[in-house]
N, C-alpha and C. Protein backbone atom coordinates (compact mmCIF):
# COMPACT_ATOMS: atom_id res chain seq x y z
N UNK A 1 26.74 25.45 -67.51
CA UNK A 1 27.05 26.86 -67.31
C UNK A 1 25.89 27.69 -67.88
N UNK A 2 24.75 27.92 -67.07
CA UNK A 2 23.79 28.92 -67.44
C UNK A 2 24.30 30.72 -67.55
N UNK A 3 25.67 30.98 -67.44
CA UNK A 3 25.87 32.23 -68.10
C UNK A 3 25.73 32.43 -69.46
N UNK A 4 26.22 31.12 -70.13
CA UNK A 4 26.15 31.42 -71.62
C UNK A 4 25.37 31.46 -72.41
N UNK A 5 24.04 30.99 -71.65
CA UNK A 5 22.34 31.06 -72.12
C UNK A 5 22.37 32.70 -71.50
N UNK A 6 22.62 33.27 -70.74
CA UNK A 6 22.44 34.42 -70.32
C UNK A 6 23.46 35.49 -71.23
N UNK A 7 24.20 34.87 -71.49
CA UNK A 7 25.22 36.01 -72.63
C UNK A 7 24.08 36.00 -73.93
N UNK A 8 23.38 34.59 -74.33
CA UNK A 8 22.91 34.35 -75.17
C UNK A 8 21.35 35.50 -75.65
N UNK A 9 21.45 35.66 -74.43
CA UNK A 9 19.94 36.54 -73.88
C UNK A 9 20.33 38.16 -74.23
N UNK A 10 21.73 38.59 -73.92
CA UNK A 10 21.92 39.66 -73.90
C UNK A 10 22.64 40.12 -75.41
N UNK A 11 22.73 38.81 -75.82
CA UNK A 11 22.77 39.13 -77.32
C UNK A 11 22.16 39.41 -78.21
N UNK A 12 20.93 38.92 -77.87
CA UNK A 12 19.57 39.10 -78.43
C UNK A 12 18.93 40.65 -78.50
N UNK A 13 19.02 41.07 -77.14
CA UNK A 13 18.80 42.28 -76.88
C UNK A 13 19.16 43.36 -77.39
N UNK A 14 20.76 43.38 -77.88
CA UNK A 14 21.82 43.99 -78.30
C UNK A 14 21.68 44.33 -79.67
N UNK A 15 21.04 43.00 -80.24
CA UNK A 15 21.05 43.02 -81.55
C UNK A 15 19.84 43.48 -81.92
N UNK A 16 18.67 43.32 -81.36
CA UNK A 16 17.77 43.98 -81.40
C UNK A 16 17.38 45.78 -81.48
N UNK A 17 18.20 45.97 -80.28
CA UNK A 17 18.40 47.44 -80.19
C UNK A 17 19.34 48.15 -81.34
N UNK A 18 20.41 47.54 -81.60
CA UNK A 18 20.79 47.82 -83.00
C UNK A 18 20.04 47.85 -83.90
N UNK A 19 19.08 47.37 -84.03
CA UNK A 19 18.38 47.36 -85.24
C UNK A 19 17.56 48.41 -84.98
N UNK A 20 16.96 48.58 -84.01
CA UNK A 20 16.31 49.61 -83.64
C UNK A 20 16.29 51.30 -83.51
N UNK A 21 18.11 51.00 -83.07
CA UNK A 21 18.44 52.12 -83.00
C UNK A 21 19.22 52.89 -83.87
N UNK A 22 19.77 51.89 -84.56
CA UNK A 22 21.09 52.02 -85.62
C UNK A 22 22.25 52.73 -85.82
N UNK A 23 22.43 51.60 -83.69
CA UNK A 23 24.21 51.91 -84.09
C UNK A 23 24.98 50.61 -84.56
N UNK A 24 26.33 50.99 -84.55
CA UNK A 24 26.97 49.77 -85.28
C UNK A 24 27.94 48.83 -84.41
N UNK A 25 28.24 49.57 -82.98
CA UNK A 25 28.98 48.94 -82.09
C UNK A 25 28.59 49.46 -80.81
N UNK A 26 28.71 48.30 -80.28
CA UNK A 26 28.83 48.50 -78.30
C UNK A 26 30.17 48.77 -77.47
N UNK A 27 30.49 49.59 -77.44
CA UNK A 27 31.63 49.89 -76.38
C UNK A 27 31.45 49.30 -74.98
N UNK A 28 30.59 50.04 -73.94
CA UNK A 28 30.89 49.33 -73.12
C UNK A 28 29.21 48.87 -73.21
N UNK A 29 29.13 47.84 -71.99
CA UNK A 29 27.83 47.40 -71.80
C UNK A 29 27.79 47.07 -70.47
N UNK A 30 26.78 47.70 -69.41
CA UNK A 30 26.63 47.54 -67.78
C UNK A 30 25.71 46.69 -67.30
N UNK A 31 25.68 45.72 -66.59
CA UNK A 31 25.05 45.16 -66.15
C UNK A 31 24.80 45.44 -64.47
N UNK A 32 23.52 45.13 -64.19
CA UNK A 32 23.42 44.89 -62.88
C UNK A 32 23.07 43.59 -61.79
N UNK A 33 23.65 43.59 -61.64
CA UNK A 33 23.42 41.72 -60.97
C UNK A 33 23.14 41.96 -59.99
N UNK A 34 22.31 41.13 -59.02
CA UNK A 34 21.57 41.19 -57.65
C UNK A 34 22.61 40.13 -56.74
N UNK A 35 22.60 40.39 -56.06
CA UNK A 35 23.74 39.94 -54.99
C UNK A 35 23.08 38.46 -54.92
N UNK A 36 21.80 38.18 -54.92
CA UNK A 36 21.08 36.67 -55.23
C UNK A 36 20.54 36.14 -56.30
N UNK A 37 20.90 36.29 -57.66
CA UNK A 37 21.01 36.16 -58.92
C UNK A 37 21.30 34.57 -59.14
N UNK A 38 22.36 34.83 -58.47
CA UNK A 38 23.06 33.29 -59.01
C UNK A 38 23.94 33.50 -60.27
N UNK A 39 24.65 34.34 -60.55
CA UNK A 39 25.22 34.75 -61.44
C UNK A 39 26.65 34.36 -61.21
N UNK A 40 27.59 33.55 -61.92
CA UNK A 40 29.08 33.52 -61.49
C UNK A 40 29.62 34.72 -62.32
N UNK A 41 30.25 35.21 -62.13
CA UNK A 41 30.44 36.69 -62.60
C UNK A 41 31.83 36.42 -63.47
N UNK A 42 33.16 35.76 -63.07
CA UNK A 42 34.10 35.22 -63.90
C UNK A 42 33.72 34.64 -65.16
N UNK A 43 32.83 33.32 -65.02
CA UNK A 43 32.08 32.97 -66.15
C UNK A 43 31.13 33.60 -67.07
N UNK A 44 30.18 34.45 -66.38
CA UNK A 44 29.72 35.44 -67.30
C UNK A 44 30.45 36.01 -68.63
N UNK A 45 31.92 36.88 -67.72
CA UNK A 45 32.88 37.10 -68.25
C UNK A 45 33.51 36.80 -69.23
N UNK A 46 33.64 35.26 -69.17
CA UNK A 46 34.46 34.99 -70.08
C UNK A 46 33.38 34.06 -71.31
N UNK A 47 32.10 34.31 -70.97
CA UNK A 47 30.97 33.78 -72.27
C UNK A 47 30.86 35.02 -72.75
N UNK A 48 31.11 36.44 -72.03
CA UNK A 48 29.98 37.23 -72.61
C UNK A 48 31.02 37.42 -73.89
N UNK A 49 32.53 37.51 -73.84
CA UNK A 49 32.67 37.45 -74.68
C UNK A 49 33.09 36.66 -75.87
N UNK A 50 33.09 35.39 -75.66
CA UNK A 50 32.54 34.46 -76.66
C UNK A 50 31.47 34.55 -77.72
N UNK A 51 30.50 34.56 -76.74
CA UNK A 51 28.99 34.82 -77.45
C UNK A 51 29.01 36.18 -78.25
N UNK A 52 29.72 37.18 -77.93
CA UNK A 52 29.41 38.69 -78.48
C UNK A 52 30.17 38.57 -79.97
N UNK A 53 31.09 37.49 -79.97
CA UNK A 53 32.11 37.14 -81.44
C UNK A 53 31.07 37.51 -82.28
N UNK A 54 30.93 39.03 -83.32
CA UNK A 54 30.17 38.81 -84.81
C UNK A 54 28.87 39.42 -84.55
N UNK A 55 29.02 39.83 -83.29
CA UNK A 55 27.88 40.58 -82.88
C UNK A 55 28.41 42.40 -82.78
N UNK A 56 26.98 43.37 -82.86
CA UNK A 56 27.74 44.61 -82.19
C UNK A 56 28.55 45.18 -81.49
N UNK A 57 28.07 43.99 -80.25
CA UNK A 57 29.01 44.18 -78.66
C UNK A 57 30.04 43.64 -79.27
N UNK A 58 30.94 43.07 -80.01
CA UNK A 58 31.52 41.99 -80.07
C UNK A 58 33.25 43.19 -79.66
N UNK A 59 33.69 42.74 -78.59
CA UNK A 59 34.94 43.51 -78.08
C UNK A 59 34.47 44.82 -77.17
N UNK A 60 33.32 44.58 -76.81
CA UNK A 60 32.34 45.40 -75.86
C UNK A 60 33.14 45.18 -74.40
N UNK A 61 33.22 46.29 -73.31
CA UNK A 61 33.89 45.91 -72.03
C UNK A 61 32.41 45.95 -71.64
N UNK A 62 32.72 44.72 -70.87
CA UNK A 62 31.47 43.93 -69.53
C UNK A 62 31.38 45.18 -68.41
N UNK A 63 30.51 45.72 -68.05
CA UNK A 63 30.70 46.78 -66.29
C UNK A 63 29.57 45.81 -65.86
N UNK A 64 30.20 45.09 -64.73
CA UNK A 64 29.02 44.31 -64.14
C UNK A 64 29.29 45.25 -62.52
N UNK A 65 27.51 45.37 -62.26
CA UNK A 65 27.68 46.67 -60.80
C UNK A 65 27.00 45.46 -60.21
N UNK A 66 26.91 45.43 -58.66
CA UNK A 66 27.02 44.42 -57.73
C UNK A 66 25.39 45.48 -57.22
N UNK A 67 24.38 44.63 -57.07
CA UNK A 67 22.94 45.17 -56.64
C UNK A 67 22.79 44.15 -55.28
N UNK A 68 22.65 45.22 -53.94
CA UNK A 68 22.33 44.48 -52.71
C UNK A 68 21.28 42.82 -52.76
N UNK A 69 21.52 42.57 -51.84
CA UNK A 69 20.44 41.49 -51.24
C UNK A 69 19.65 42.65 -49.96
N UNK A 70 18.20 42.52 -50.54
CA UNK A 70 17.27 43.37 -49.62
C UNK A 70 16.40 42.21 -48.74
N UNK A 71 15.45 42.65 -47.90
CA UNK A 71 14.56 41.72 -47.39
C UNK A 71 14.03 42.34 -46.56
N UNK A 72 12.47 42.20 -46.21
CA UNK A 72 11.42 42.75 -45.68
C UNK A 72 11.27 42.02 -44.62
N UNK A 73 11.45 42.40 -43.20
CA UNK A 73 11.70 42.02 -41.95
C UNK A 73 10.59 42.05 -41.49
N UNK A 74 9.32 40.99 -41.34
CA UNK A 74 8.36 40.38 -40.72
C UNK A 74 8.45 41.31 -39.05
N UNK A 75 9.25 40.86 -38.43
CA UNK A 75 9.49 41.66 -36.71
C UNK A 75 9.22 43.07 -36.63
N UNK A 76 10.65 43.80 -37.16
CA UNK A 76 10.47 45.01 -37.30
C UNK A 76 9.54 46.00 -38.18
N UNK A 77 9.19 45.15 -39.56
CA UNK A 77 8.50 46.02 -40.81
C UNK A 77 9.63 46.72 -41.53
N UNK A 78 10.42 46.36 -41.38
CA UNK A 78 11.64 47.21 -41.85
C UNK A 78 12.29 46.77 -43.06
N UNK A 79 12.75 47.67 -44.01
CA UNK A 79 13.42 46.52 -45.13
C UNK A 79 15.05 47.39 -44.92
N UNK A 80 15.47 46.13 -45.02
CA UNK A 80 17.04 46.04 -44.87
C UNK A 80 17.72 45.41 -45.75
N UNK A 81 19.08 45.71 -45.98
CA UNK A 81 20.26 45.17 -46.78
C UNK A 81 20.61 43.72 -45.79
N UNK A 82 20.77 42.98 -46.90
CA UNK A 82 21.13 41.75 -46.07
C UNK A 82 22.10 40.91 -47.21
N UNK A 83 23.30 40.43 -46.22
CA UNK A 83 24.52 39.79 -47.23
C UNK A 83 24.38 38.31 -47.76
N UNK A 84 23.38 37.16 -46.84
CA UNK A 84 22.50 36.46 -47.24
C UNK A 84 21.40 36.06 -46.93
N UNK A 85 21.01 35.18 -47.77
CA UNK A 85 19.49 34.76 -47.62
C UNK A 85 19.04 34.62 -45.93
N UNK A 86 19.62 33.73 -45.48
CA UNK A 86 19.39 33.50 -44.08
C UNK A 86 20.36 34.02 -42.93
N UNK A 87 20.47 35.61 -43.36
CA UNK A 87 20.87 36.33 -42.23
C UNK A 87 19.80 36.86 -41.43
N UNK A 88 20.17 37.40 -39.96
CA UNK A 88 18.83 37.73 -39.33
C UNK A 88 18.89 39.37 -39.89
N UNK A 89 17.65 40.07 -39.46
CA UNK A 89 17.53 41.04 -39.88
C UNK A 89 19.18 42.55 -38.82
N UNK A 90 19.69 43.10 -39.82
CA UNK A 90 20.37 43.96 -39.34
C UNK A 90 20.19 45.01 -38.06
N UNK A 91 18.44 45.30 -38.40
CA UNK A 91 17.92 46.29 -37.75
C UNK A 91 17.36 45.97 -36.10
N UNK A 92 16.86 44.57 -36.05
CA UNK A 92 16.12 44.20 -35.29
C UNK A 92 16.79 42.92 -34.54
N UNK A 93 17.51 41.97 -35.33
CA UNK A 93 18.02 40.91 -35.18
C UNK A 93 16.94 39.43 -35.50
N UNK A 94 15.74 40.38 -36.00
CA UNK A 94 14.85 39.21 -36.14
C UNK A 94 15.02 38.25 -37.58
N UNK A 95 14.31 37.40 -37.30
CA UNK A 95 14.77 35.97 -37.97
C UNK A 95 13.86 35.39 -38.69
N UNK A 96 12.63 36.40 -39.27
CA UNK A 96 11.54 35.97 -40.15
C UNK A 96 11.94 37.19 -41.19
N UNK A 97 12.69 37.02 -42.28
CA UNK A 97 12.49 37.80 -43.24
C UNK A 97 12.43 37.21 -44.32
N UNK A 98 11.35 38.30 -45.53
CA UNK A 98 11.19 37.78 -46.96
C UNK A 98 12.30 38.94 -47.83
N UNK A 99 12.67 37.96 -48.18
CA UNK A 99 13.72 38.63 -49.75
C UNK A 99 12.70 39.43 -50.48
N UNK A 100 13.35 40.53 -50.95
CA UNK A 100 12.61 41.50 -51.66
C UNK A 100 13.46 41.88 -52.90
N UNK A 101 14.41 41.84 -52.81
CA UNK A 101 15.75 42.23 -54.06
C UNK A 101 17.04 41.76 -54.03
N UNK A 102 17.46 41.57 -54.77
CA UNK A 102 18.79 40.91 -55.49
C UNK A 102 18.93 40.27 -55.80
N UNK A 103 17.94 39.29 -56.63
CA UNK A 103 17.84 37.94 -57.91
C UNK A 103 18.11 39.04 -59.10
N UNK A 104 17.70 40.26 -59.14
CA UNK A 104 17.27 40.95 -60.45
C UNK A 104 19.02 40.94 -61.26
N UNK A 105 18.80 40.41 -62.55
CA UNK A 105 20.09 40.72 -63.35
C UNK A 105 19.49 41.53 -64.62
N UNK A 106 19.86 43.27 -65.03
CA UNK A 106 18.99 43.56 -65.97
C UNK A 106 20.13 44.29 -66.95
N UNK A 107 20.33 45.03 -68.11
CA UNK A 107 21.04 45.70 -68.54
C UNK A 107 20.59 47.20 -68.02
N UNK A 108 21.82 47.36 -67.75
CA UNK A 108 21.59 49.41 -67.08
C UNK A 108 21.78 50.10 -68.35
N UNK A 109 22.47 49.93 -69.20
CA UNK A 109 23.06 50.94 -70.52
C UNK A 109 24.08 50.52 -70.78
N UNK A 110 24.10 51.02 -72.04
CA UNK A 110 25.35 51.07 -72.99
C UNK A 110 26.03 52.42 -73.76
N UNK A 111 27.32 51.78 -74.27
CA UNK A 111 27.49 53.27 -74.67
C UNK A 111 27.81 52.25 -75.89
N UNK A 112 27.48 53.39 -76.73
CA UNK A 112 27.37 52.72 -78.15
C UNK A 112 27.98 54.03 -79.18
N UNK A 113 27.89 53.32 -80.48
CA UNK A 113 28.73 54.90 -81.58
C UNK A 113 28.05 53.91 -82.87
C-alpha cells in the first residue's frame, strides 16, 4: 500500500510547516489528486489518518478534490480532458495523444489555528 508512504510524505510536510509557521493544529487539509495519480483514495483515507496519530494534522479532515486527466492531441493540437489514458481525443476523435495532467497529487491548503 503506497498511500501510507504518501500519508508518510504529507506528514513530513505538515510538520515542517508547523514549525515554520507556528501553528499547533490542522483542521482540515486538501488535497489534489490527478485523475492518473494512481492514488486509491479509500486507502489514502484510512492511512492518512493513522499516520497523522501525534502529529498536528492528527484528527485533521482529508478534502481530497478530483484533478482531470488532460492530454495533448497530436491530430488536432488541441488539449483536452480525457477520462483515460487510452481514450481517443474528445475533440477530434484522434488516437495519438500525449498525457499532459493528472498524475499530479499536491497539497492545495490547509486550515490551521
Amino acid at each position: 500500500m503506497h498511500e501510507m508512504s504518501l500519508c508518510e510524505g504529507i506528514r513530513g510536510i505538515v510538520e515542517d510547516q508547523a514549525r515554520r509557521h507556528g501553528f499547533a493544529a490542522v483542521k482540515v487539509l486538501r488535497l489534489e489528486i490527478g485523475r492518473f495519480a494512481g492514488v486509491e483514495k479509500a486507502a489514502l483515507g484510512f492511512a492518512f489518518d493513522v499516520v497523522m496519530r501525534g502529529s498536528a494534522a492528527e484528527g485533521a479532515r482529508l478534502e481530497i478534490l478530483d484533478l482531470p486527466g488532460r492530454a495533448l492531441c497530436y491530430d488536432c493540437g488541441e488539449e483536452a480532458v480525457i477520462e483515460d489514458r487510452f481514450d481517443p481525443c474528445p475533440l477530434c476523435g484522434g488516437g495519438r495523444l500525449m498525457p499532459v495532467g493528472g498524475d499530479e497529487m499536491r497539497i492545495k491548503d490547509m486550515e490551521v489555528q
